[in-house]
C-alpha atoms as a PDB file:
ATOM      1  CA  UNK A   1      22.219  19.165   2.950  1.00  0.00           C
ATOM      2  CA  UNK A   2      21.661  15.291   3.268  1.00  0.00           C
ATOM      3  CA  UNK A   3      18.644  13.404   0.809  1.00  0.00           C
ATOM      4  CA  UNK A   4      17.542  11.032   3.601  1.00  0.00           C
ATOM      5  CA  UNK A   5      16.109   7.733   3.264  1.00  0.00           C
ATOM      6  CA  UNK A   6      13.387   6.537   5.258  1.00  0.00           C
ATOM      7  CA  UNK A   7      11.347   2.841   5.681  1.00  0.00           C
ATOM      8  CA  UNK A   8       8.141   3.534   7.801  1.00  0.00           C
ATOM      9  CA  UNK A   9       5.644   1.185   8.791  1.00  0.00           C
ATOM     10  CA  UNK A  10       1.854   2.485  10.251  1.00  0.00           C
ATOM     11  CA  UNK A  11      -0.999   1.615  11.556  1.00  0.00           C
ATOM     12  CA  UNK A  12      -3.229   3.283   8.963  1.00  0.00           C
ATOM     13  CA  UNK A  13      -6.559   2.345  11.042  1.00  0.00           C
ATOM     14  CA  UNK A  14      -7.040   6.516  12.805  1.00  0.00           C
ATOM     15  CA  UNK A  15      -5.306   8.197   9.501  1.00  0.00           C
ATOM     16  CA  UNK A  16      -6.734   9.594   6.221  1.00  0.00           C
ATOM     17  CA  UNK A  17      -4.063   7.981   4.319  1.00  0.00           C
ATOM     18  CA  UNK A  18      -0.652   8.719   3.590  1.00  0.00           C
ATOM     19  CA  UNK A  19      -0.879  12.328   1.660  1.00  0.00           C
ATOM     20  CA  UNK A  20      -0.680  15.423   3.575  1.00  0.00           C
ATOM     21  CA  UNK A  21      -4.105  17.645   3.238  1.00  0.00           C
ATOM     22  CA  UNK A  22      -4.291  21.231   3.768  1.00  0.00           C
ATOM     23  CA  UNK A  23      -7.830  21.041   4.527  1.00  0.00           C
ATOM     24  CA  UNK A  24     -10.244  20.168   7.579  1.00  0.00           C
ATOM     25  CA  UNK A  25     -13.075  17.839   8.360  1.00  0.00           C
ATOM     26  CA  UNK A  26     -15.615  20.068   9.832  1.00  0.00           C
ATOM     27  CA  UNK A  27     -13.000  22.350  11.491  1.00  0.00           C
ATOM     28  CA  UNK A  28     -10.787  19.478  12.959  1.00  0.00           C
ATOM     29  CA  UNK A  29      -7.433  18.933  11.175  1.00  0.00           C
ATOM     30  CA  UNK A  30      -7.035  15.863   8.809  1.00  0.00           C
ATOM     31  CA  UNK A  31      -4.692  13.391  10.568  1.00  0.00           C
ATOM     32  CA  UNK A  32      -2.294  11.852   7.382  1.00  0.00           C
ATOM     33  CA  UNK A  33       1.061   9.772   8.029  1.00  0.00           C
ATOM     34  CA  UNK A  34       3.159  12.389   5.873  1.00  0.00           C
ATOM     35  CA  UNK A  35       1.746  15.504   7.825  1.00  0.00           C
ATOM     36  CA  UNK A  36       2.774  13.334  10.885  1.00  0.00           C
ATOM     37  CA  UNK A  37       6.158  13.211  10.123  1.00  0.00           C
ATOM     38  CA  UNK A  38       6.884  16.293   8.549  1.00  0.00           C
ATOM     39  CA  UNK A  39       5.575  18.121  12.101  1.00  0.00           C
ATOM     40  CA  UNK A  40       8.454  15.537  13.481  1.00  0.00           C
ATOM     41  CA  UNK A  41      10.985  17.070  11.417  1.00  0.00           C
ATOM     42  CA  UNK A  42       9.731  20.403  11.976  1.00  0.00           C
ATOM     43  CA  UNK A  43       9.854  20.139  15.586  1.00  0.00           C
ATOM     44  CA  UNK A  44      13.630  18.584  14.613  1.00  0.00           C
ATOM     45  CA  UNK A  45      14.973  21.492  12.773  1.00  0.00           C
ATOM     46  CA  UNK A  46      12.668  24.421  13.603  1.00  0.00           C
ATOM     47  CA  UNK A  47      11.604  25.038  10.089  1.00  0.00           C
ATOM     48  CA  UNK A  48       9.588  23.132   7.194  1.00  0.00           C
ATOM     49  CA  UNK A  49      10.777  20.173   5.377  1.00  0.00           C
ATOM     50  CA  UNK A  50       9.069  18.444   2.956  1.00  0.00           C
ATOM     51  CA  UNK A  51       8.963  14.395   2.688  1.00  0.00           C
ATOM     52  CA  UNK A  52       8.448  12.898  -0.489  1.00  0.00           C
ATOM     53  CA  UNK A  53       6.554   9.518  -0.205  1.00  0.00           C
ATOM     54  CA  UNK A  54       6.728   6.576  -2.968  1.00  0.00           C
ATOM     55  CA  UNK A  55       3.340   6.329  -3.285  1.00  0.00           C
ATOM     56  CA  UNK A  56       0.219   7.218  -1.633  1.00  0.00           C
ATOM     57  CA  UNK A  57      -2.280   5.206   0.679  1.00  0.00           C
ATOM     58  CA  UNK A  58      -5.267   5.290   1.284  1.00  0.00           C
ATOM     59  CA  UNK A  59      -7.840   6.289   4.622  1.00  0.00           C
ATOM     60  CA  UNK A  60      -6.974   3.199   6.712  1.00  0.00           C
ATOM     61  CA  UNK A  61      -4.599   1.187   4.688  1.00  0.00           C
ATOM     62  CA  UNK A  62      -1.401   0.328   6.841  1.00  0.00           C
ATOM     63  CA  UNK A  63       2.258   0.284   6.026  1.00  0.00           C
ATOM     64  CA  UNK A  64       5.066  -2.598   6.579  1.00  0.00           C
ATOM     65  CA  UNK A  65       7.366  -0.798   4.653  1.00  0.00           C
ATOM     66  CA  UNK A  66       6.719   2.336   3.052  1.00  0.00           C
ATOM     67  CA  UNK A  67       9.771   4.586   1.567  1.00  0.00           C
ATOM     68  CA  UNK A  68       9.854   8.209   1.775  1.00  0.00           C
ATOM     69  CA  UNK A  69      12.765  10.452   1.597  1.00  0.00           C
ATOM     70  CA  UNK A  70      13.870  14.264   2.883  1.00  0.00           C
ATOM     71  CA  UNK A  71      16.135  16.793   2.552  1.00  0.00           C
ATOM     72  CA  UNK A  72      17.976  17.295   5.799  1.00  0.00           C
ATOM     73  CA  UNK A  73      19.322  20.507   6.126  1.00  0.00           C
ATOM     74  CA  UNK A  74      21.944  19.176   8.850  1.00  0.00           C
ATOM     75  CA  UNK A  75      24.964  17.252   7.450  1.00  0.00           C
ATOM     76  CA  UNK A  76      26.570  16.032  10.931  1.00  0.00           C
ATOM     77  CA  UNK A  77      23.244  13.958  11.604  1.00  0.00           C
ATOM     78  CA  UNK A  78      24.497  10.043  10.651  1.00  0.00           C
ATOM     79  CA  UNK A  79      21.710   8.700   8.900  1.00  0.00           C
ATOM     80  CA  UNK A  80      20.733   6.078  11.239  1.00  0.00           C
ATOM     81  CA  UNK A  81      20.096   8.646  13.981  1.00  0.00           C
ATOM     82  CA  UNK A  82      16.943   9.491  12.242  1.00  0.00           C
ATOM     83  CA  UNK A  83      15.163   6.197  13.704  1.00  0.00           C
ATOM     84  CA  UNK A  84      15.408   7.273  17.247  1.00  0.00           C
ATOM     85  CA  UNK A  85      14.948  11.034  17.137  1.00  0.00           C
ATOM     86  CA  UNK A  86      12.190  10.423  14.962  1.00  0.00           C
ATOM     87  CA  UNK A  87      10.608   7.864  16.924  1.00  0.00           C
ATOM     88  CA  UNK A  88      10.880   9.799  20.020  1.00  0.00           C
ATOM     89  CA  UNK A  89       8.646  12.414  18.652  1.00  0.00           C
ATOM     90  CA  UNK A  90       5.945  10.596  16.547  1.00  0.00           C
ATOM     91  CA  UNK A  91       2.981   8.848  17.773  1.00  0.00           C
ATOM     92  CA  UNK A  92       3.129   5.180  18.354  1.00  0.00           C
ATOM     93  CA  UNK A  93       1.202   4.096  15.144  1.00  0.00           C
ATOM     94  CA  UNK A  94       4.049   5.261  13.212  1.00  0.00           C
ATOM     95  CA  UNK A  95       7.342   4.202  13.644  1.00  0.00           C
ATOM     96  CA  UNK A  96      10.724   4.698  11.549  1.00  0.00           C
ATOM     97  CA  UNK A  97      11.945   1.075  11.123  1.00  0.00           C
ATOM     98  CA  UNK A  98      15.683   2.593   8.788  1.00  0.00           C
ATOM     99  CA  UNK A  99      17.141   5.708   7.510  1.00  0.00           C
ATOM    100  CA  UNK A 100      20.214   5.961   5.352  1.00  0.00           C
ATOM    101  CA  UNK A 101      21.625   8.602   3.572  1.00  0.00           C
ATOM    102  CA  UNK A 102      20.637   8.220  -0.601  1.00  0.00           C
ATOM    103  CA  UNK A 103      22.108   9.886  -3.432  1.00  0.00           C
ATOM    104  CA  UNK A 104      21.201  13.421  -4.567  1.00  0.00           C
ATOM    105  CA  UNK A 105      18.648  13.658  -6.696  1.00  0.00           C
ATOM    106  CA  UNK A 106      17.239  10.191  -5.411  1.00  0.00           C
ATOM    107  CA  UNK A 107      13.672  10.340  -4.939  1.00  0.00           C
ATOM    108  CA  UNK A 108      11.052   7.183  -3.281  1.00  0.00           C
ATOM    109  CA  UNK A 109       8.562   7.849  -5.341  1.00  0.00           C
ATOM    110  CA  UNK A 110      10.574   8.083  -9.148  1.00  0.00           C
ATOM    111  CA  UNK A 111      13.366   6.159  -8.096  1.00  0.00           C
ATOM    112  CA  UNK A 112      11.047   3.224  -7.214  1.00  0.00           C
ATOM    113  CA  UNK A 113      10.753  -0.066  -9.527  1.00  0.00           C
ATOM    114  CA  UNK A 114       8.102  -1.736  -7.933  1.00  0.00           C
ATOM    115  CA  UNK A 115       5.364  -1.897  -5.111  1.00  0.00           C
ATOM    116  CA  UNK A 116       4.459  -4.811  -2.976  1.00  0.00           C
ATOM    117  CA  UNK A 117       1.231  -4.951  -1.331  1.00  0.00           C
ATOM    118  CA  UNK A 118      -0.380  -7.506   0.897  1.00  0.00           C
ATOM    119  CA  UNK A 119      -3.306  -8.100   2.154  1.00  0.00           C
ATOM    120  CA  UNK A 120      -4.537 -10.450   5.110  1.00  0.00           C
ATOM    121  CA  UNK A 121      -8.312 -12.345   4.969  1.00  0.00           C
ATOM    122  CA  UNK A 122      -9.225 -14.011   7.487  1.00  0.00           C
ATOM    123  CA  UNK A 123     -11.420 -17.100   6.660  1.00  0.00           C
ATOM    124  CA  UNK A 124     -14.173 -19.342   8.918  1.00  0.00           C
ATOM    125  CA  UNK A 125     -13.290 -18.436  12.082  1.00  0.00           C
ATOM    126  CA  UNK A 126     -12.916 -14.310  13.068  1.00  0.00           C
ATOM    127  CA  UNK A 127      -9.746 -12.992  14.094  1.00  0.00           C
ATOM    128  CA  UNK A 128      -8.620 -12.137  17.455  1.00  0.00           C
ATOM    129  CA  UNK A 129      -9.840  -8.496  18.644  1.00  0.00           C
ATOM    130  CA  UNK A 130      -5.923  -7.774  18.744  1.00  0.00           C
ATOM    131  CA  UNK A 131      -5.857  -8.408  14.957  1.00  0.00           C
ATOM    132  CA  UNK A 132      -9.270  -7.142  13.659  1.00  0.00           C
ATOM    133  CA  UNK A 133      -7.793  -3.602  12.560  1.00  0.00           C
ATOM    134  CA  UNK A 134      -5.623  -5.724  10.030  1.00  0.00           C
ATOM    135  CA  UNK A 135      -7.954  -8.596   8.642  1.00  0.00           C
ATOM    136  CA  UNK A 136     -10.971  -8.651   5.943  1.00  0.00           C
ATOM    137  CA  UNK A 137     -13.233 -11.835   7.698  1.00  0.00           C
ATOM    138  CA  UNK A 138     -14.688 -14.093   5.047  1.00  0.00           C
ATOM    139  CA  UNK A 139     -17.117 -16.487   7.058  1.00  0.00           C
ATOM    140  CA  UNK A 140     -16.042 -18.917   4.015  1.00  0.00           C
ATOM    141  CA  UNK A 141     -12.980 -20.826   2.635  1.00  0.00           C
ATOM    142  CA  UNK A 142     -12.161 -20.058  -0.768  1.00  0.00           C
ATOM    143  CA  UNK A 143     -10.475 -22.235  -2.690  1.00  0.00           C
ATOM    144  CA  UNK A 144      -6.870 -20.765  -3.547  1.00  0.00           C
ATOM    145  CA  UNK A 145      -6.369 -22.972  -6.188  1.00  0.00           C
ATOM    146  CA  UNK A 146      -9.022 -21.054  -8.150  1.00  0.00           C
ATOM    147  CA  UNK A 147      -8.171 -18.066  -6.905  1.00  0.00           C
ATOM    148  CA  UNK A 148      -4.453 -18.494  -8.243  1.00  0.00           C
ATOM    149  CA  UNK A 149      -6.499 -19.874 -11.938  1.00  0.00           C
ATOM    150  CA  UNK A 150      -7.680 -16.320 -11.637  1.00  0.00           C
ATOM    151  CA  UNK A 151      -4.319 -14.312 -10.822  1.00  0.00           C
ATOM    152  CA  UNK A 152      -2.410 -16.018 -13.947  1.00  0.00           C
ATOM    153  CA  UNK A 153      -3.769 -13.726 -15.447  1.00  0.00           C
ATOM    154  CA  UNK A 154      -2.255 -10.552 -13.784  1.00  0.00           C
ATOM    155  CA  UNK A 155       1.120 -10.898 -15.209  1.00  0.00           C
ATOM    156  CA  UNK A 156       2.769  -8.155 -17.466  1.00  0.00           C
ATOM    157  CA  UNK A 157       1.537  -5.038 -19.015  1.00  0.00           C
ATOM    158  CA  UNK A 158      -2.202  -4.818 -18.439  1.00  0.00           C
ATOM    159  CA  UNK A 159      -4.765  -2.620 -18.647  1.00  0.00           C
ATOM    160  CA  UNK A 160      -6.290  -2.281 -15.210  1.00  0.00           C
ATOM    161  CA  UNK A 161      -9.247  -0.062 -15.854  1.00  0.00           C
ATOM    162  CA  UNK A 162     -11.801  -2.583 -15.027  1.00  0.00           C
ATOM    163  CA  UNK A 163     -10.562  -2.310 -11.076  1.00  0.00           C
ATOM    164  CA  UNK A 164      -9.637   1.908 -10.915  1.00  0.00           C
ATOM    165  CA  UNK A 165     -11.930   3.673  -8.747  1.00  0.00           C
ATOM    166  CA  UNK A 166     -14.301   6.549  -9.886  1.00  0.00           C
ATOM    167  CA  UNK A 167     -11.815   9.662  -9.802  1.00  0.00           C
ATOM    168  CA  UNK A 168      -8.500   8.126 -10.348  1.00  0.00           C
ATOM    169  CA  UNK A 169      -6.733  10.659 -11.923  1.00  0.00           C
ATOM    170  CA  UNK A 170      -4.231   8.268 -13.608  1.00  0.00           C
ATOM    171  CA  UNK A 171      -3.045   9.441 -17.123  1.00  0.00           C
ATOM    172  CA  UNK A 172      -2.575   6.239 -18.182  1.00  0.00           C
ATOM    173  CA  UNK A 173      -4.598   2.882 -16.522  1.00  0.00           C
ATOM    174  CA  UNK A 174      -1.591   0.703 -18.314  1.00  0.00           C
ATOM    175  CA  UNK A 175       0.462  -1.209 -15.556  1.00  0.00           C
ATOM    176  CA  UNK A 176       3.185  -3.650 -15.334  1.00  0.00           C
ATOM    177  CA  UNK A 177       2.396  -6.232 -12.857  1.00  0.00           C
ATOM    178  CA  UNK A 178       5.120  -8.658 -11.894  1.00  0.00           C
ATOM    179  CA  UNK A 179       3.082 -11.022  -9.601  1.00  0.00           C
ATOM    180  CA  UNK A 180      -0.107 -12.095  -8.362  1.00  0.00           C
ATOM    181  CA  UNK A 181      -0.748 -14.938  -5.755  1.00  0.00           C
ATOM    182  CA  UNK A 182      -2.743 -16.102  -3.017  1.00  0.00           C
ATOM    183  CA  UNK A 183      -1.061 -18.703  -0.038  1.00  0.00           C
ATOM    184  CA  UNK A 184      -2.256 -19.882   2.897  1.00  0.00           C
ATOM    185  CA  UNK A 185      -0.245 -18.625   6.221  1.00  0.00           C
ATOM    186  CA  UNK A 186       2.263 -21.114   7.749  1.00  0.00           C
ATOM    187  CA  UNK A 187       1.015 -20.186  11.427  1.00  0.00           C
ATOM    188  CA  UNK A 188      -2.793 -19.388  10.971  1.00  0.00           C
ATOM    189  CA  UNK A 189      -4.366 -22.153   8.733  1.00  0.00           C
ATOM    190  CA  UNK A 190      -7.523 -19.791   8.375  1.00  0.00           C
ATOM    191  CA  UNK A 191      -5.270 -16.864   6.939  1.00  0.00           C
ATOM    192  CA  UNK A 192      -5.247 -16.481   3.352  1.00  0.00           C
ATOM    193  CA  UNK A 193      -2.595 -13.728   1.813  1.00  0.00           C
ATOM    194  CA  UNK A 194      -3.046 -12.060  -1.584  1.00  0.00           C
ATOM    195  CA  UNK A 195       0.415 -10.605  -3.072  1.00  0.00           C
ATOM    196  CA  UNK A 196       0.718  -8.613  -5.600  1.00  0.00           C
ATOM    197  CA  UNK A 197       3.796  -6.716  -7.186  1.00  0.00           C
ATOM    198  CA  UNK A 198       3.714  -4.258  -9.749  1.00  0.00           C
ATOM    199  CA  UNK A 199       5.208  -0.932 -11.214  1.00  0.00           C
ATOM    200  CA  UNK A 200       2.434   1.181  -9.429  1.00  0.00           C
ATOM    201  CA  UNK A 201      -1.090   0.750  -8.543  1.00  0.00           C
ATOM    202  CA  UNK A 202      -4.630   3.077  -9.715  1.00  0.00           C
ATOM    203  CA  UNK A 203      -6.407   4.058  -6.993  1.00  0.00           C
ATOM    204  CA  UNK A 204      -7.846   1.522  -4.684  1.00  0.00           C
ATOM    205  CA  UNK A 205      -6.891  -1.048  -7.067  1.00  0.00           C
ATOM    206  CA  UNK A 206      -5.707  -3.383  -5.101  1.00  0.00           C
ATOM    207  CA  UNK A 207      -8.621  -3.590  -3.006  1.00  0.00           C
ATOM    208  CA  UNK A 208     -11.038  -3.662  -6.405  1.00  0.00           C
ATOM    209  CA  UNK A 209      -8.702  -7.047  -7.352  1.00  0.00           C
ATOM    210  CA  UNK A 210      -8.640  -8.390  -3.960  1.00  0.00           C
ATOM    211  CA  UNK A 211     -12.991  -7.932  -3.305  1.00  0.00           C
ATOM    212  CA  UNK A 212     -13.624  -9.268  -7.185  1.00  0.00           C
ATOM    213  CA  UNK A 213     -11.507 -12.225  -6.831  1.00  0.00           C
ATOM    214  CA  UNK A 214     -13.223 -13.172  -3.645  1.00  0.00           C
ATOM    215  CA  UNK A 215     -16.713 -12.692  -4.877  1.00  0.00           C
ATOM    216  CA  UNK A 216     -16.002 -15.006  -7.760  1.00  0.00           C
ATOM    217  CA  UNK A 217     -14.453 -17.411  -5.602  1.00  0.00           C
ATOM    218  CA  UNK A 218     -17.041 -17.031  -3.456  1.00  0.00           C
ATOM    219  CA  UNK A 219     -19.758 -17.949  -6.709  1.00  0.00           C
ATOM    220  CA  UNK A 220     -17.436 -20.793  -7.498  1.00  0.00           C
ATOM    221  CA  UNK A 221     -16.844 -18.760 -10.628  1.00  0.00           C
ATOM    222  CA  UNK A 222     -13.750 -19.938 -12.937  1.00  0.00           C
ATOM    223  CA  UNK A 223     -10.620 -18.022 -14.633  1.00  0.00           C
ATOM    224  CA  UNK A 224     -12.539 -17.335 -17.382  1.00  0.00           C
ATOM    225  CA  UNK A 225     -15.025 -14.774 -15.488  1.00  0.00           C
ATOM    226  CA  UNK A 226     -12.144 -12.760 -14.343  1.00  0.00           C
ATOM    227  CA  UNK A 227     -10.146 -12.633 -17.510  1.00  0.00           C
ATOM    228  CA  UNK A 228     -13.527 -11.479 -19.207  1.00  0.00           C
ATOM    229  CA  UNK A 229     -13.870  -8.871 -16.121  1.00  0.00           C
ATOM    230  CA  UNK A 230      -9.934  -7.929 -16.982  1.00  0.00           C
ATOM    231  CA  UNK A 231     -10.396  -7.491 -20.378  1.00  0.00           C
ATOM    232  CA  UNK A 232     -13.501  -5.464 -20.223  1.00  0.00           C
ATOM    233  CA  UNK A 233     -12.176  -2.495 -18.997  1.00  0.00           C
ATOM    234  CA  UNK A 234     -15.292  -1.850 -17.303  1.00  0.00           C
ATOM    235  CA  UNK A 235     -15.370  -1.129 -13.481  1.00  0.00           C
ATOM    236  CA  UNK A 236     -19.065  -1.613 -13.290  1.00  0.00           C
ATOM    237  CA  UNK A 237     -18.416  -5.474 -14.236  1.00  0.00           C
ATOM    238  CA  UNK A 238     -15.994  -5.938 -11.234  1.00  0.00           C
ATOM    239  CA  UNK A 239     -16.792  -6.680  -7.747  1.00  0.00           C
ATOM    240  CA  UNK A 240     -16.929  -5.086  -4.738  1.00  0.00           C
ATOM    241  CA  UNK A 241     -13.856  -2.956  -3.234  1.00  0.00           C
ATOM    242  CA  UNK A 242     -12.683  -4.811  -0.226  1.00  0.00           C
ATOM    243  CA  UNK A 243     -11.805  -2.778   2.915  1.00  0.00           C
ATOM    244  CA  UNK A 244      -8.584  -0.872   3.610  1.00  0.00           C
ATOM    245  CA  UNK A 245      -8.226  -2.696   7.312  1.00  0.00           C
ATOM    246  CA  UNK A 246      -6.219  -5.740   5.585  1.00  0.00           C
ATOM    247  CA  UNK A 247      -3.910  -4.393   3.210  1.00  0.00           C
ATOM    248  CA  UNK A 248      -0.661  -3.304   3.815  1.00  0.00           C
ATOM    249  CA  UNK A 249       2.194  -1.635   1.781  1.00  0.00           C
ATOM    250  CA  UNK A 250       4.645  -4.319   2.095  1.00  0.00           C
ATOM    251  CA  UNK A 251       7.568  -3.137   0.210  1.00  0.00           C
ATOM    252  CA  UNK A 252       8.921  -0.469  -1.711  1.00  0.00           C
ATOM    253  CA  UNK A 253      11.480  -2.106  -4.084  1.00  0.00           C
ATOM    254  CA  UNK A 254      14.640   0.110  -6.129  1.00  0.00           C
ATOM    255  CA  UNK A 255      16.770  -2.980  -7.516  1.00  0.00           C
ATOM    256  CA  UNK A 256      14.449  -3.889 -10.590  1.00  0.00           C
ATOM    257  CA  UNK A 257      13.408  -2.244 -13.991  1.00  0.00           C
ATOM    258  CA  UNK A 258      12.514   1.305 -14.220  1.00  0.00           C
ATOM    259  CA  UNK A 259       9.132   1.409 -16.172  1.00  0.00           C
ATOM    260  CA  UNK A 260       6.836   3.792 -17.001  1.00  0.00           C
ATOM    261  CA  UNK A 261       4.068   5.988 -14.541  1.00  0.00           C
END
């Protein structure tokens, strides 16, 4: 038996997120990116295998590089052989960009130091139909100057409250956020990127940061309104929740410090 390795990337637009769910919508079966490719692997080895994912997102958040990992019951499968024979099954909004063999024991979700997340605004001008399933449209240019004023903020161990959605079932809304910033894209002058980095993430966090930073922006609002939003703890002070079509799990880091959740 093998622990395998994987880095997916997904179109998240047609799933219910990344979690397998052993329940129906009305009768029809709940399409998720995990119960995608574990029906891959079943059709692989002719019997169930479970794939553990590093974290969990959301009903039509997408994937650059997620990490999940496997037991393979077949030793004489080379790692890299996964990408093909897993691609050759699975649909064409998922796709197996690596596998590798890991160590025993290793898992993506414990084993992982930090999560990168992206997400894509398009500003003035729409985006291209090709693009719309991956872009928030602002019909406005915020200024990302301020909006960076605001993110200095998001740096260390924090408690996010203020932007965790009704229901997270978090034990603890402490994180450890490495970075926060905003840039303007090289090739698309009307494309504004929010990154952020950090140990884990509450539920729809991201999102909650990335709508109340652009409503304050939008209001010409300064640092000071989104510290006192921070600080609050309060979700009912924050903004809106911006939608899951421009964020993207970017990266699943294992290289840094192992910290808590």
């Amino acid at each position: 038996m093998t622990n395998i390795l994987l880095k997916i990337s997904y179109d998240g637009t047609d799933f219910c997120g990344w979690q397998r769910q052993d329940k129906s919508d009305n009768g029809k079966p709940v399409r998720t990116v995990q119960g995608e490719i574990e029906a891959a692997l079943f059709k692989m080895f002719h019997s169930p295998v479970a794939l553990y994912g590093s974290g969990r997102t959301d009903s039509g958040v997408h994937a650059a590089g997620q990490a999940a990992n496997f037991i393979s019951p077949v030793d004489s499968i080379p790692g890299a052989n996964y990408v093909r024979a897993l691609n050759g099954m699975l649909p064409p909004d998922i796709r197996i960009l690596g596998a590798a063999p890991a160590a025993d024991g290793f898992s993506a979700r414990f084993n992982a130091t930090s999560r990168v997340y992206r997400y894509f605004i398009q500003t003035k001008n729409p985006p291209l139909a090709s693009e719309s399933r991956y872009r928030w449209f602002i019909p406005f240019r915020p200024d990302a100057g301020t909006l960076n004023e605001m993110c200095s903020c998001l740096r260390g161990e924090i408690d996010c409250a203020a932007f965790a959605a009704a229901g997270d079932a978090s034990l603890s809304t402490m994180r450890y956020i490495d970075s926060a910033f905003f840039s303007w894209d090289l090739q698309n002058p009307d494309l504004l990127v929010f990154q952020i980095e950090a140990n884990a993430f509450l539920w729809k966090m991201v999102r909650s940061v990335t709508g109340t930073l652009i409503q304050l922006a939008q209001k010409k609002a300064g640092a000071e309104s989104f510290k006192e939003i921070l600080e609050s703890r309060n979700r009912s002070r924050a903004g809106m929740t911006a939608p899951p079509a421009g964020l993207f799990l970017w990266e699943v880091k294992f290289d840094g410090i192992r910290r808590h959740v």
